[in-house]
PDB file of N, CA and C in Angstrom:
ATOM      1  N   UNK A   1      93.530  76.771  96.145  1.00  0.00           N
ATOM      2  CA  UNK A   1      93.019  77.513  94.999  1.00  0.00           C
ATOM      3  C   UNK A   1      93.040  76.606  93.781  1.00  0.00           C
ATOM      4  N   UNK A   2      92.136  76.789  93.169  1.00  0.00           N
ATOM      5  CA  UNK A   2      91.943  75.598  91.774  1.00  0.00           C
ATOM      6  C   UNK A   2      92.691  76.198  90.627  1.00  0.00           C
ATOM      7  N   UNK A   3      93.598  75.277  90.258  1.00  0.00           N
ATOM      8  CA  UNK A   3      94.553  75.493  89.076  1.00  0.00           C
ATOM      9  C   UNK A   3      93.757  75.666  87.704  1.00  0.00           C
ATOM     10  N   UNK A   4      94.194  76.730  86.860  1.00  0.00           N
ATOM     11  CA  UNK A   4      93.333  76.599  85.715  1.00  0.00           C
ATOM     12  C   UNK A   4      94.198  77.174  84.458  1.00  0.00           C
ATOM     13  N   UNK A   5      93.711  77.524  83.704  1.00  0.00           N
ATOM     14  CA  UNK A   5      94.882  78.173  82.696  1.00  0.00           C
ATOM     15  C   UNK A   5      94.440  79.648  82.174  1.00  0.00           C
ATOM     16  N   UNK A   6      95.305  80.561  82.466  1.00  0.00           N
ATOM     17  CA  UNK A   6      95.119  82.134  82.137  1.00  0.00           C
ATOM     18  C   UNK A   6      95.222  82.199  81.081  1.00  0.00           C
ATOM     19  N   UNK A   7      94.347  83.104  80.483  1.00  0.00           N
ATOM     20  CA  UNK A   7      93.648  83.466  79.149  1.00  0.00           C
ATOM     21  C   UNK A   7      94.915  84.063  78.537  1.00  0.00           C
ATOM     22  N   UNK A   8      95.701  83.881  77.480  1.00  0.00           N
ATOM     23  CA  UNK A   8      96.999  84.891  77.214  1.00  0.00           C
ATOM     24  C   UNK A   8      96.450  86.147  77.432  1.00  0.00           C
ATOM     25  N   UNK A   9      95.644  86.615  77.001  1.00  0.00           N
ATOM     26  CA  UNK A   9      95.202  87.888  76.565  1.00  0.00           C
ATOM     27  C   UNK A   9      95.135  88.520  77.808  1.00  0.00           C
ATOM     28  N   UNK A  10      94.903  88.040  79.526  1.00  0.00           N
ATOM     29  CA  UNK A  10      95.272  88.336  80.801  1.00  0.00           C
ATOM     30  C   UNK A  10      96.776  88.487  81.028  1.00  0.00           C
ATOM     31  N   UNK A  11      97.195  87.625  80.508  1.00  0.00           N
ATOM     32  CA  UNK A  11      98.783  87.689  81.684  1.00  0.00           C
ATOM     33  C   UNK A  11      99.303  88.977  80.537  1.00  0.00           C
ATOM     34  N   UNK A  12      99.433  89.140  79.019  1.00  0.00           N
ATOM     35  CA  UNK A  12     100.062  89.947  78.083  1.00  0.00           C
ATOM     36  C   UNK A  12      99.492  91.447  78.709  1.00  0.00           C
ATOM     37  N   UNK A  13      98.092  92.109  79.253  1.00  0.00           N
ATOM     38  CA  UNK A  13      97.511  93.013  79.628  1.00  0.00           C
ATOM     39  C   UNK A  13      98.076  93.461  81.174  1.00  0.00           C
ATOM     40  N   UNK A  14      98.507  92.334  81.797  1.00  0.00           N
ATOM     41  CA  UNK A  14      99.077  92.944  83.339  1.00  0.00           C
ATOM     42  C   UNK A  14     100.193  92.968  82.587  1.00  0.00           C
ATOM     43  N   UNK A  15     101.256  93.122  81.815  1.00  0.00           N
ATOM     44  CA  UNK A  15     102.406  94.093  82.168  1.00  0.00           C
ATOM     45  C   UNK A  15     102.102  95.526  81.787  1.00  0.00           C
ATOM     46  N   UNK A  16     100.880  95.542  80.831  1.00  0.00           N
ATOM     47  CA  UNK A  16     100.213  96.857  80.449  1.00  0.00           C
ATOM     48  C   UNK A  16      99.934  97.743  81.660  1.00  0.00           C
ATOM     49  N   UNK A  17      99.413  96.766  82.691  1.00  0.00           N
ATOM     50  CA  UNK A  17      98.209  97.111  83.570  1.00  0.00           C
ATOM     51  C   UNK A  17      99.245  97.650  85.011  1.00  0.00           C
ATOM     52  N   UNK A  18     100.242  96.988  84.864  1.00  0.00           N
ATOM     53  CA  UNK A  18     101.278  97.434  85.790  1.00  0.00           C
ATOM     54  C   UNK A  18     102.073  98.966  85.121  1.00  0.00           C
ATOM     55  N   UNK A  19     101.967  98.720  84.138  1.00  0.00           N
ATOM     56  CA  UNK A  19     102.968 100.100  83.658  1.00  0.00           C
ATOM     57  C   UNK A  19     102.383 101.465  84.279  1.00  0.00           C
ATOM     58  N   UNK A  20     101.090 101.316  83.916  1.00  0.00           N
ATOM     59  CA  UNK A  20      99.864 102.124  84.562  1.00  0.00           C
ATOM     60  C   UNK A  20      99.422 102.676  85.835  1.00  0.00           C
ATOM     61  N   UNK A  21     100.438 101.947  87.085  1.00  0.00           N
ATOM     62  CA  UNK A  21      99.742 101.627  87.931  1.00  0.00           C
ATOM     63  C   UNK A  21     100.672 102.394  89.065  1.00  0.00           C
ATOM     64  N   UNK A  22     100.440 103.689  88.441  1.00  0.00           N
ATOM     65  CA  UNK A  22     101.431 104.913  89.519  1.00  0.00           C
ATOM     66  C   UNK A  22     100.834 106.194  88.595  1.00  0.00           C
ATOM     67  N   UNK A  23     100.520 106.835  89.837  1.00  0.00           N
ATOM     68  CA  UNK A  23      99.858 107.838  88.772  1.00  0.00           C
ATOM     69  C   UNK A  23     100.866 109.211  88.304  1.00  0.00           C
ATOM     70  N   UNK A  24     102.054 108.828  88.663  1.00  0.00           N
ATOM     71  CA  UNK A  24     103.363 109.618  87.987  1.00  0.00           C
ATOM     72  C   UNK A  24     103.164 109.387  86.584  1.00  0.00           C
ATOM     73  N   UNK A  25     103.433 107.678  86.350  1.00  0.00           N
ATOM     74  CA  UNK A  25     102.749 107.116  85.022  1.00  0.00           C
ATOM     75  C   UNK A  25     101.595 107.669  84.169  1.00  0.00           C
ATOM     76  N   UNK A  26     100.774 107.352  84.716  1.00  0.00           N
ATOM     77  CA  UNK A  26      99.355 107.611  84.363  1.00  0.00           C
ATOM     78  C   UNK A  26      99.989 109.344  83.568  1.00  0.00           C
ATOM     79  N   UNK A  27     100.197 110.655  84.452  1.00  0.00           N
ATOM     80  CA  UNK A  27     100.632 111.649  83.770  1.00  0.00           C
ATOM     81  C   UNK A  27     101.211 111.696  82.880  1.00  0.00           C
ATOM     82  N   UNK A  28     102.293 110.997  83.203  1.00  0.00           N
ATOM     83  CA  UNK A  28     103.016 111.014  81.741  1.00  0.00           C
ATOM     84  C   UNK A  28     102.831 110.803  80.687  1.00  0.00           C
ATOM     85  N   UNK A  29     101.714 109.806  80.783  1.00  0.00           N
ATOM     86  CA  UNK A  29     100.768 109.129  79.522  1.00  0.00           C
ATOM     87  C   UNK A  29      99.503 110.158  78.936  1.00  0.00           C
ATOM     88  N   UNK A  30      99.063 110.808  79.714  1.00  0.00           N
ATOM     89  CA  UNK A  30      98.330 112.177  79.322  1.00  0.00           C
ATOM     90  C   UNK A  30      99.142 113.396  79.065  1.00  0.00           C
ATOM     91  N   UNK A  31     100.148 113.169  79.431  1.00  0.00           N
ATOM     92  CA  UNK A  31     101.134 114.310  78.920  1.00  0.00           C
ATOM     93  C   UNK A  31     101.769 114.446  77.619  1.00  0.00           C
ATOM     94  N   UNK A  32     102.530 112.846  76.711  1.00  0.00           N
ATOM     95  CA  UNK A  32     102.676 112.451  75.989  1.00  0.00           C
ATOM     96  C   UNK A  32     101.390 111.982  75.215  1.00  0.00           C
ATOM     97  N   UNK A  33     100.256 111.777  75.478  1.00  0.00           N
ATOM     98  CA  UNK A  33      98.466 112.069  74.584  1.00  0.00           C
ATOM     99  C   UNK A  33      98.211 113.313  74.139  1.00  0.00           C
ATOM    100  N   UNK A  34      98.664 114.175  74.887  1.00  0.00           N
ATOM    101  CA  UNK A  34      98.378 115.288  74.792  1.00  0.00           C
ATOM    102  C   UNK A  34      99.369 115.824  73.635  1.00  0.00           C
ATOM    103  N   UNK A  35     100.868 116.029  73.878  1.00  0.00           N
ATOM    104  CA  UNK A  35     101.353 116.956  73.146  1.00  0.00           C
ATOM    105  C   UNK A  35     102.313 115.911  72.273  1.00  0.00           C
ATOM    106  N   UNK A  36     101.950 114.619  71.787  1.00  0.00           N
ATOM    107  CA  UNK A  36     103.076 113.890  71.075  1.00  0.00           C
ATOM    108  C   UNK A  36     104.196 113.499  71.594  1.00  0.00           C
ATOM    109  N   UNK A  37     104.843 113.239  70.121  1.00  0.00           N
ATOM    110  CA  UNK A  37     106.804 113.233  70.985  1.00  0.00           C
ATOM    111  C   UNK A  37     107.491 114.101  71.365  1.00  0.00           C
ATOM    112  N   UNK A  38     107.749 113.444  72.665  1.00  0.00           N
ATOM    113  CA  UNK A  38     108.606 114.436  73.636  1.00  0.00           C
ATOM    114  C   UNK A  38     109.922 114.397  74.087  1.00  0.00           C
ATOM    115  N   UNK A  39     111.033 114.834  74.483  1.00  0.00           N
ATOM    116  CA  UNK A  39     111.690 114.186  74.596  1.00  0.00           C
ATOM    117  C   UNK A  39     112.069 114.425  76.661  1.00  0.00           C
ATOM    118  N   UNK A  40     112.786 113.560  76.438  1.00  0.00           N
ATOM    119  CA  UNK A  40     112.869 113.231  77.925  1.00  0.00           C
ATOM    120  C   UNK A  40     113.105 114.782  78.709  1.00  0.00           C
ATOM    121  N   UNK A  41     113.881 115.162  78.629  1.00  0.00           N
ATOM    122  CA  UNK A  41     114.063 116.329  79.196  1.00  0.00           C
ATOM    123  C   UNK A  41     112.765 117.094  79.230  1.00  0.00           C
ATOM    124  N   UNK A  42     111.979 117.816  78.507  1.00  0.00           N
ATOM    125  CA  UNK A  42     110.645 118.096  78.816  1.00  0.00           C
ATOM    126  C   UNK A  42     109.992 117.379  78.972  1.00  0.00           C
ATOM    127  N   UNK A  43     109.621 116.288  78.945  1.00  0.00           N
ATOM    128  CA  UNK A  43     108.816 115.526  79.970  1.00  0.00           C
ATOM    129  C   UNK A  43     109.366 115.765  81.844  1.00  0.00           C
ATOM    130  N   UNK A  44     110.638 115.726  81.956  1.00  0.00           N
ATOM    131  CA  UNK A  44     111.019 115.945  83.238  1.00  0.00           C
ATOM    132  C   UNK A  44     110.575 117.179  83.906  1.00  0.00           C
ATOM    133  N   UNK A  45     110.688 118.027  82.694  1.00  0.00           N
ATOM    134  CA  UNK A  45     110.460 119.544  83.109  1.00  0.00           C
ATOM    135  C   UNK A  45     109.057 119.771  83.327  1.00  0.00           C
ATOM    136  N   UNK A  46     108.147 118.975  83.184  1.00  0.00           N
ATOM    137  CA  UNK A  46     106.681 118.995  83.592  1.00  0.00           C
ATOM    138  C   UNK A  46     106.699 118.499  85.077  1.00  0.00           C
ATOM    139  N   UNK A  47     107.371 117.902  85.492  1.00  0.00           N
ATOM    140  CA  UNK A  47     107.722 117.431  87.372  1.00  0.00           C
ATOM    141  C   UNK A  47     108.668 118.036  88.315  1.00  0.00           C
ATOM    142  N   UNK A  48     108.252 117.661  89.477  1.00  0.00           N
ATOM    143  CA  UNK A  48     108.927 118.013  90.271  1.00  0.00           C
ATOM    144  C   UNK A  48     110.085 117.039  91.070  1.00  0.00           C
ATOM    145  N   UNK A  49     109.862 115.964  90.520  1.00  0.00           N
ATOM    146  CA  UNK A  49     110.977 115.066  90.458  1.00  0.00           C
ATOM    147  C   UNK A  49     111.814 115.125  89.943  1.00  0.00           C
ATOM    148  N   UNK A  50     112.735 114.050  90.475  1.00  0.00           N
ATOM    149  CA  UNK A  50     114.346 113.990  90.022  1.00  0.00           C
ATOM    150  C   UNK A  50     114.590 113.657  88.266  1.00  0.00           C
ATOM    151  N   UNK A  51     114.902 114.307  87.709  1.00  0.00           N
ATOM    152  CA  UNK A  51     115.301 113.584  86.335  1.00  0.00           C
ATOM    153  C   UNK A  51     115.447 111.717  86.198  1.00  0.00           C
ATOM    154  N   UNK A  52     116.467 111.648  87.035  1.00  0.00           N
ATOM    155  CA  UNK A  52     116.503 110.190  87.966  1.00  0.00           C
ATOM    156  C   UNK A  52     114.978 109.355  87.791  1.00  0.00           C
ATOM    157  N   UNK A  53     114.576 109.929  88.293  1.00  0.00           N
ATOM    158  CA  UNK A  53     112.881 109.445  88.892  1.00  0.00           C
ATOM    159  C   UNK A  53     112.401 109.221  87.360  1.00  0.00           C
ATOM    160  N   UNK A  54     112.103 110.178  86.810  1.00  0.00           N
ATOM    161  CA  UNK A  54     111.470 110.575  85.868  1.00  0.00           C
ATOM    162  C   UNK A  54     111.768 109.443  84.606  1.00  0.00           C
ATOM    163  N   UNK A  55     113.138 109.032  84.453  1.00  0.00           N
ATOM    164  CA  UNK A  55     113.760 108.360  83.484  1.00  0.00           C
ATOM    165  C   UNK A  55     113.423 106.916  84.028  1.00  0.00           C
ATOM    166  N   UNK A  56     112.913 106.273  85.202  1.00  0.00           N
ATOM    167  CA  UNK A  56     112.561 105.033  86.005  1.00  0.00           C
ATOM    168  C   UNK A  56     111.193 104.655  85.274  1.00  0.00           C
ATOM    169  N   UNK A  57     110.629 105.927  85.460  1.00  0.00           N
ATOM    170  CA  UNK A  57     108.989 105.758  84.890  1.00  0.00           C
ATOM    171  C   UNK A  57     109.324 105.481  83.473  1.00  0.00           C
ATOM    172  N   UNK A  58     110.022 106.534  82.871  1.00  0.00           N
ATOM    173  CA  UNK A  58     109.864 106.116  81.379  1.00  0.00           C
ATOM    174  C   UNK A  58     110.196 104.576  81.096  1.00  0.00           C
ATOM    175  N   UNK A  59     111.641 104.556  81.570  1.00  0.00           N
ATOM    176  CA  UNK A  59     111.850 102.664  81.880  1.00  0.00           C
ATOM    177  C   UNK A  59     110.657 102.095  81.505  1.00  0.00           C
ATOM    178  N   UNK A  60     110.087 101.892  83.116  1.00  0.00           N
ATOM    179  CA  UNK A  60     108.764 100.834  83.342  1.00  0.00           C
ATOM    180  C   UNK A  60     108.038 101.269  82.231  1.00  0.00           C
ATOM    181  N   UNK A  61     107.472 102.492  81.358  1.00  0.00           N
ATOM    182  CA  UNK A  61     106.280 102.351  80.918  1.00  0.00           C
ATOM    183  C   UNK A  61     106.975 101.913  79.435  1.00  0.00           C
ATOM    184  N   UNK A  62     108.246 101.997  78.772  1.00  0.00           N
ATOM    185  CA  UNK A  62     108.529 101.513  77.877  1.00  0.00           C
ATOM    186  C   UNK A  62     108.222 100.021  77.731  1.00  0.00           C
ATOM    187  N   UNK A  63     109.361  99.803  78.881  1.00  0.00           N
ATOM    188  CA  UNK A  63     109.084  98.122  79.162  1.00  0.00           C
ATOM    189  C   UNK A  63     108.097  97.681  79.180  1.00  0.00           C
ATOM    190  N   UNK A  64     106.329  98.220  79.888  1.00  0.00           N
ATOM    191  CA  UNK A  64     105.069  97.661  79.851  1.00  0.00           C
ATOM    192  C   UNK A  64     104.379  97.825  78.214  1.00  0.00           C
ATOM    193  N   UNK A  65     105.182  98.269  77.579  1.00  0.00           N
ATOM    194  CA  UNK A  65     104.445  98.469  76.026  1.00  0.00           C
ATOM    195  C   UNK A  65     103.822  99.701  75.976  1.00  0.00           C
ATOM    196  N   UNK A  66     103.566 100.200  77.184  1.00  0.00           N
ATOM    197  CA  UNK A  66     103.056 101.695  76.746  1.00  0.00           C
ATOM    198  C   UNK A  66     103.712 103.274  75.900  1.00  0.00           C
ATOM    199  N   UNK A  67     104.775 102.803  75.965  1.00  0.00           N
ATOM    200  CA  UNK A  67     105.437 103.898  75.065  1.00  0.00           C
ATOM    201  C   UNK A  67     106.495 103.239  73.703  1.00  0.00           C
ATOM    202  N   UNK A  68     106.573 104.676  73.069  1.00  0.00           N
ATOM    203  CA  UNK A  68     107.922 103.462  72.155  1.00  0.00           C
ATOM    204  C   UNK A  68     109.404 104.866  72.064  1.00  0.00           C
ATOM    205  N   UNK A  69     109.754 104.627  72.104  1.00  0.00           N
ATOM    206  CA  UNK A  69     111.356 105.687  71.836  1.00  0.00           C
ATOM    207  C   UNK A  69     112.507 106.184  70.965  1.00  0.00           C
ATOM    208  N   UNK A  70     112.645 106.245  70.463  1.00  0.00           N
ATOM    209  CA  UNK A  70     113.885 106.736  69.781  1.00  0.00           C
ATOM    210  C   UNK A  70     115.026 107.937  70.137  1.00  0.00           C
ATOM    211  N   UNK A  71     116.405 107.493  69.959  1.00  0.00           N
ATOM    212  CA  UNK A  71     117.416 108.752  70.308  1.00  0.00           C
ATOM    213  C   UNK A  71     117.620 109.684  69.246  1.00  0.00           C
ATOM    214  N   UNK A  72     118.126 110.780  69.511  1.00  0.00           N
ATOM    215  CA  UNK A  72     118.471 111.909  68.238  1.00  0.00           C
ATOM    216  C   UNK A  72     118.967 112.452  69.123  1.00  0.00           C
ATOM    217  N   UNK A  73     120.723 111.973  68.719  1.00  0.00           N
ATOM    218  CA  UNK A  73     121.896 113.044  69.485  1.00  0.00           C
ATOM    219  C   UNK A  73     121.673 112.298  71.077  1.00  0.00           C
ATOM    220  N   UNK A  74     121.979 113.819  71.600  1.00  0.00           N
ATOM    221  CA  UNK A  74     121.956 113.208  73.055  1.00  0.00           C
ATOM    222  C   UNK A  74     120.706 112.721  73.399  1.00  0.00           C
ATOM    223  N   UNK A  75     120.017 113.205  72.920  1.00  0.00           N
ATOM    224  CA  UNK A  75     118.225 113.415  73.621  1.00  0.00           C
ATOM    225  C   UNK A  75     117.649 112.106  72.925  1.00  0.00           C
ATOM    226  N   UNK A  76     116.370 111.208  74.239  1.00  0.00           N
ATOM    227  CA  UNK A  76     115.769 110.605  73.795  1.00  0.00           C
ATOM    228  C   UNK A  76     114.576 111.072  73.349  1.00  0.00           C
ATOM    229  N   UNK A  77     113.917 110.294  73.072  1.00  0.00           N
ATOM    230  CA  UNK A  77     112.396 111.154  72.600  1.00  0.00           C
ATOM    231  C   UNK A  77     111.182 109.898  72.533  1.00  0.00           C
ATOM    232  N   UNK A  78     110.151 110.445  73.811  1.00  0.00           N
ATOM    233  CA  UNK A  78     108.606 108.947  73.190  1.00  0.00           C
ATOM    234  C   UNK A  78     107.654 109.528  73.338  1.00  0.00           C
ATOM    235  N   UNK A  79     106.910 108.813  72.931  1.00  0.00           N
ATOM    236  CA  UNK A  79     105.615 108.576  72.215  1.00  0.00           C
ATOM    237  C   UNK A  79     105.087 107.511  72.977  1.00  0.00           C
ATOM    238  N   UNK A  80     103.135 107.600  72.755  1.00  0.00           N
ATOM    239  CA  UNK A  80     102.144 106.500  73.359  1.00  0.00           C
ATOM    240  C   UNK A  80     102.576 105.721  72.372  1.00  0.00           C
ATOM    241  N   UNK A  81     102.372 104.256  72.771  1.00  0.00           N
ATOM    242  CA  UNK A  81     102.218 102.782  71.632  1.00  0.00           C
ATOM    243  C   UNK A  81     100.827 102.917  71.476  1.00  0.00           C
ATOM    244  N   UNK A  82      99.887 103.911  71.248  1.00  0.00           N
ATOM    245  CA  UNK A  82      98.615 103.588  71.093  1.00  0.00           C
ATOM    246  C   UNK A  82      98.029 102.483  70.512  1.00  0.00           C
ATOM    247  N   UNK A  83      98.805 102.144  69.128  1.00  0.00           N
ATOM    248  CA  UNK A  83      98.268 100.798  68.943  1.00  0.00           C
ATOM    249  C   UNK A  83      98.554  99.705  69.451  1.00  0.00           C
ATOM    250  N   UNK A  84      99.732  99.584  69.790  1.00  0.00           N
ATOM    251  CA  UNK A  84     100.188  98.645  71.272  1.00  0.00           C
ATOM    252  C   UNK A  84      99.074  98.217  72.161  1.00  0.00           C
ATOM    253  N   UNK A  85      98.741  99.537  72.707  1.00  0.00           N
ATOM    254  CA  UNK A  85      97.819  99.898  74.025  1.00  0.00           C
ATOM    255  C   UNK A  85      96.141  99.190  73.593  1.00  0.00           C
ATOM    256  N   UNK A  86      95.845  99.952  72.739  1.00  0.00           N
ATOM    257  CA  UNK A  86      94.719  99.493  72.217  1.00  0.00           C
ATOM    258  C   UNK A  86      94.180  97.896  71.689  1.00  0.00           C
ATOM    259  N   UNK A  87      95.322  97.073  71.403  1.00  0.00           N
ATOM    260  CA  UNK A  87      95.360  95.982  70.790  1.00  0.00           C
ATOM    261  C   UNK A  87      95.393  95.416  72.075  1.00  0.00           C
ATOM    262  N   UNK A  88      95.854  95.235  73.007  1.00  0.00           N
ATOM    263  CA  UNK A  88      95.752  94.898  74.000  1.00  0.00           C
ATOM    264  C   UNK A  88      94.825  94.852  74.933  1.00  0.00           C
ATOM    265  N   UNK A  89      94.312  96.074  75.310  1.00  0.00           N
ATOM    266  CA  UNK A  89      92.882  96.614  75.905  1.00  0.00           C
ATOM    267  C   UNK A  89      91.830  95.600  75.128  1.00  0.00           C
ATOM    268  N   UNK A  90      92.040  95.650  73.855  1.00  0.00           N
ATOM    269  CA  UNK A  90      90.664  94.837  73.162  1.00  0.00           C
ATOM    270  C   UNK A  90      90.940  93.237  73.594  1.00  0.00           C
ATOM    271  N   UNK A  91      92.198  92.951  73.592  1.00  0.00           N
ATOM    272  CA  UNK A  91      92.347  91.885  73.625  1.00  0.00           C
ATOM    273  C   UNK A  91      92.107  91.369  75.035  1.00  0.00           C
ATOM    274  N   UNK A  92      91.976  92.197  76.116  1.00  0.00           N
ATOM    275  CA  UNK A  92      91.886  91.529  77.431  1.00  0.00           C
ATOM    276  C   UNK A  92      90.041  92.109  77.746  1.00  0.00           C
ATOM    277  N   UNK A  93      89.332  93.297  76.960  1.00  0.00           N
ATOM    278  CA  UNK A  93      88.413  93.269  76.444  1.00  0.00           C
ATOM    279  C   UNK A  93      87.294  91.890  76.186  1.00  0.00           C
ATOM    280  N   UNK A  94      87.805  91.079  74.664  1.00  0.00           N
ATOM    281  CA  UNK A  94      87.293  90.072  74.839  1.00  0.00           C
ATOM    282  C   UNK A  94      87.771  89.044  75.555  1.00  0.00           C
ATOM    283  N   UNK A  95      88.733  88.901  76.322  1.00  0.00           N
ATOM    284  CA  UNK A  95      89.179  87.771  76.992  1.00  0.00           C
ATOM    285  C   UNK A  95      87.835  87.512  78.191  1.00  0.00           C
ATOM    286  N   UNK A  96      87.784  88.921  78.522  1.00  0.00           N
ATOM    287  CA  UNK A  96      86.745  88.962  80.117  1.00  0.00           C
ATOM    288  C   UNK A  96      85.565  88.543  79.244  1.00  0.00           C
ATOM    289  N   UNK A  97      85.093  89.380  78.385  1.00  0.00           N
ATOM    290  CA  UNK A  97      83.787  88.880  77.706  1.00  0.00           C
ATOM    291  C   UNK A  97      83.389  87.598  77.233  1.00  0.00           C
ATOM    292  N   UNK A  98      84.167  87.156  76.679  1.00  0.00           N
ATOM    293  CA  UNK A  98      84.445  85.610  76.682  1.00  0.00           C
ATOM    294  C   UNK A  98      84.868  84.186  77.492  1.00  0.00           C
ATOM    295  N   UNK A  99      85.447  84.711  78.878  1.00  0.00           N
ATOM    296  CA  UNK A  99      85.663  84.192  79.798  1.00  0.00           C
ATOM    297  C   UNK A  99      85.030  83.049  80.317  1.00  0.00           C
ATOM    298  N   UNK A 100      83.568  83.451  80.559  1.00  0.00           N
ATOM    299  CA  UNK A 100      82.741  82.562  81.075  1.00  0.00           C
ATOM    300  C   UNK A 100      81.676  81.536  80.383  1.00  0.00           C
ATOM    301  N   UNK A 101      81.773  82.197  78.794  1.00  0.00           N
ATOM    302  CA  UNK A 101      81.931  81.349  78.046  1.00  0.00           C
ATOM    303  C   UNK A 101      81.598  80.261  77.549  1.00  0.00           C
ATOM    304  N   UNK A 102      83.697  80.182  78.123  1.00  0.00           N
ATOM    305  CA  UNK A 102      84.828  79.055  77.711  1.00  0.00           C
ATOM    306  C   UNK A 102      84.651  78.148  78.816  1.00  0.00           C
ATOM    307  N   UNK A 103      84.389  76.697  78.172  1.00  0.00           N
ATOM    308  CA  UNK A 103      84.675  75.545  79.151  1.00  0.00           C
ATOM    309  C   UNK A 103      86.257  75.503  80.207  1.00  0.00           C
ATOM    310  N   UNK A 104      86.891  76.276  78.906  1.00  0.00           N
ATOM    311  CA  UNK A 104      88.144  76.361  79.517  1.00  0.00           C
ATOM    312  C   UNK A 104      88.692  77.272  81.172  1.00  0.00           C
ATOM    313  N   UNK A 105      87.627  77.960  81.198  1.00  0.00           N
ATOM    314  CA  UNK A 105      88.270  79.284  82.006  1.00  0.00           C
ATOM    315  C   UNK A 105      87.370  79.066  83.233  1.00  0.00           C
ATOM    316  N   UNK A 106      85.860  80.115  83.346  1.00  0.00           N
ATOM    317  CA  UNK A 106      85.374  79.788  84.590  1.00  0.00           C
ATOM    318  C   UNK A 106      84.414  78.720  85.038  1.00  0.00           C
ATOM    319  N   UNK A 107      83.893  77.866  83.880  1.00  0.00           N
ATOM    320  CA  UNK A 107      83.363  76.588  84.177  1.00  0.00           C
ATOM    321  C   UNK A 107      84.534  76.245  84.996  1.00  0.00           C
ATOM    322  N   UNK A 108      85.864  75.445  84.564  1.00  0.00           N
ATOM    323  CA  UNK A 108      86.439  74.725  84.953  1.00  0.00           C
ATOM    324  C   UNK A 108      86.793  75.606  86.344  1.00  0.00           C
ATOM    325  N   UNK A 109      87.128  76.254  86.530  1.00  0.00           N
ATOM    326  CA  UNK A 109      87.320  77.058  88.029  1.00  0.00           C
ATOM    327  C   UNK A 109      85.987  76.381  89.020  1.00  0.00           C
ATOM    328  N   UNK A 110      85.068  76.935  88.273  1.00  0.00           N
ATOM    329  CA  UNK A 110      83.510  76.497  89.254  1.00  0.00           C
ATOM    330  C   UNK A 110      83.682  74.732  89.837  1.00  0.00           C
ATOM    331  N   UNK A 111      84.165  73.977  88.416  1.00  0.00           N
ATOM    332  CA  UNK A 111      83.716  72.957  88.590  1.00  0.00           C
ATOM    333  C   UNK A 111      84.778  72.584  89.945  1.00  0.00           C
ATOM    334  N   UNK A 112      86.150  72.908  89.940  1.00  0.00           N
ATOM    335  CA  UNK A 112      87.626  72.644  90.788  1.00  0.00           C
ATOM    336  C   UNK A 112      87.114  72.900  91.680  1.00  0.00           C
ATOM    337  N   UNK A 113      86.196  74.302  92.090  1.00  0.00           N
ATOM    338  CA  UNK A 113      85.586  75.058  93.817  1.00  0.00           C
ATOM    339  C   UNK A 113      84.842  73.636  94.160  1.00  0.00           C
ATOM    340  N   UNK A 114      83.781  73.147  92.985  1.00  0.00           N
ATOM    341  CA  UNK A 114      82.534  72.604  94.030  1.00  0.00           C
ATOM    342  C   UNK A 114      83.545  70.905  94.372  1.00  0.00           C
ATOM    343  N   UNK A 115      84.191  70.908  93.330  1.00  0.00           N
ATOM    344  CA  UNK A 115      85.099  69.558  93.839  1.00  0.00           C
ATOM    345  C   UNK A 115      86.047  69.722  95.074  1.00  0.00           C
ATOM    346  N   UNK A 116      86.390  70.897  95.228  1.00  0.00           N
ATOM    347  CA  UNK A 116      87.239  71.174  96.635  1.00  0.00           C
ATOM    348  C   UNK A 116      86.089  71.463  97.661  1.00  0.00           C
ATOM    349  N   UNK A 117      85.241  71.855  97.734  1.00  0.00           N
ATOM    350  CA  UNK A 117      83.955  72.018  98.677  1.00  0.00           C
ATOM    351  C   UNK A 117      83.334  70.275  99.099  1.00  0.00           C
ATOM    352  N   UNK A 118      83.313  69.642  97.972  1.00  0.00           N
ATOM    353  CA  UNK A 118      82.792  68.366  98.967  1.00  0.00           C
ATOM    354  C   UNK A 118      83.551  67.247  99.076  1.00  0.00           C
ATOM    355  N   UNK A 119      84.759  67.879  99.054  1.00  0.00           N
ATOM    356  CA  UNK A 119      85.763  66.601  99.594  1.00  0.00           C
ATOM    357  C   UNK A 119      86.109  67.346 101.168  1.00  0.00           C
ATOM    358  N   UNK A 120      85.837  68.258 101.501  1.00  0.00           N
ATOM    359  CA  UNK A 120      86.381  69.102 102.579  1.00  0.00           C
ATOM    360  C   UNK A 120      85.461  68.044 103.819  1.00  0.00           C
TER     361      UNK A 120
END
């Protein structure tokens, strides 16, 4: 495979793109679109999963940038990073749009294939 260099705006969008990528997630993210900040406990109470479970997802989707959090008392409470989300989306947006471009990105890929094709 021909070595090349990933666009930041790719590798910063897959931890986005992973947060996303369970559709437990995905709900939660229309659940929290929908009705604001929530706090953990009603978010749980919308599933049929384990509280356990439920607090894993929030994890991952914090960690992927898709949410942001704060405590009050016992209870946590989140919210979409919409602008997080959005700044990102645009940014891997123009990365693809721009991609091909860039001398940098799929020229140089093309050029690495046809150089590995006729040395074969």
């Amino acid at each position: 495979m021909p070595d090349f260099i990933v666009p930041n705006a790719f590798k910063n969008s897959t931890r986005m793109l992973d947060g996303l990528a369970d559709p437990t997630r995905v709900r939660i993210l229309c659940l929290l679109g929908g009705n604001g900040r929530m706090s953990g406990s009603s978010i749980a109470a919308e599933f049929t999963m384990t509280r356990p479970a439920i607090s894993h997802h929030l994890k991952v989707m914090l960690d992927s940038g898709l949410l942001k959090n704060e405590k009050s008392g016992q209870e946590v409470y989140y919210w979409v990073a919409r602008d997080g989300i959005l700044k990102s989306l645009r940014a891997l947006a123009d990365a693809i749009e721009g991609c091909c471009k860039s001398p940098s990105c799929c020229s140089a890929i093309r050029r690495k294939t046809k150089q590995a094709k006729t040395q074969e």
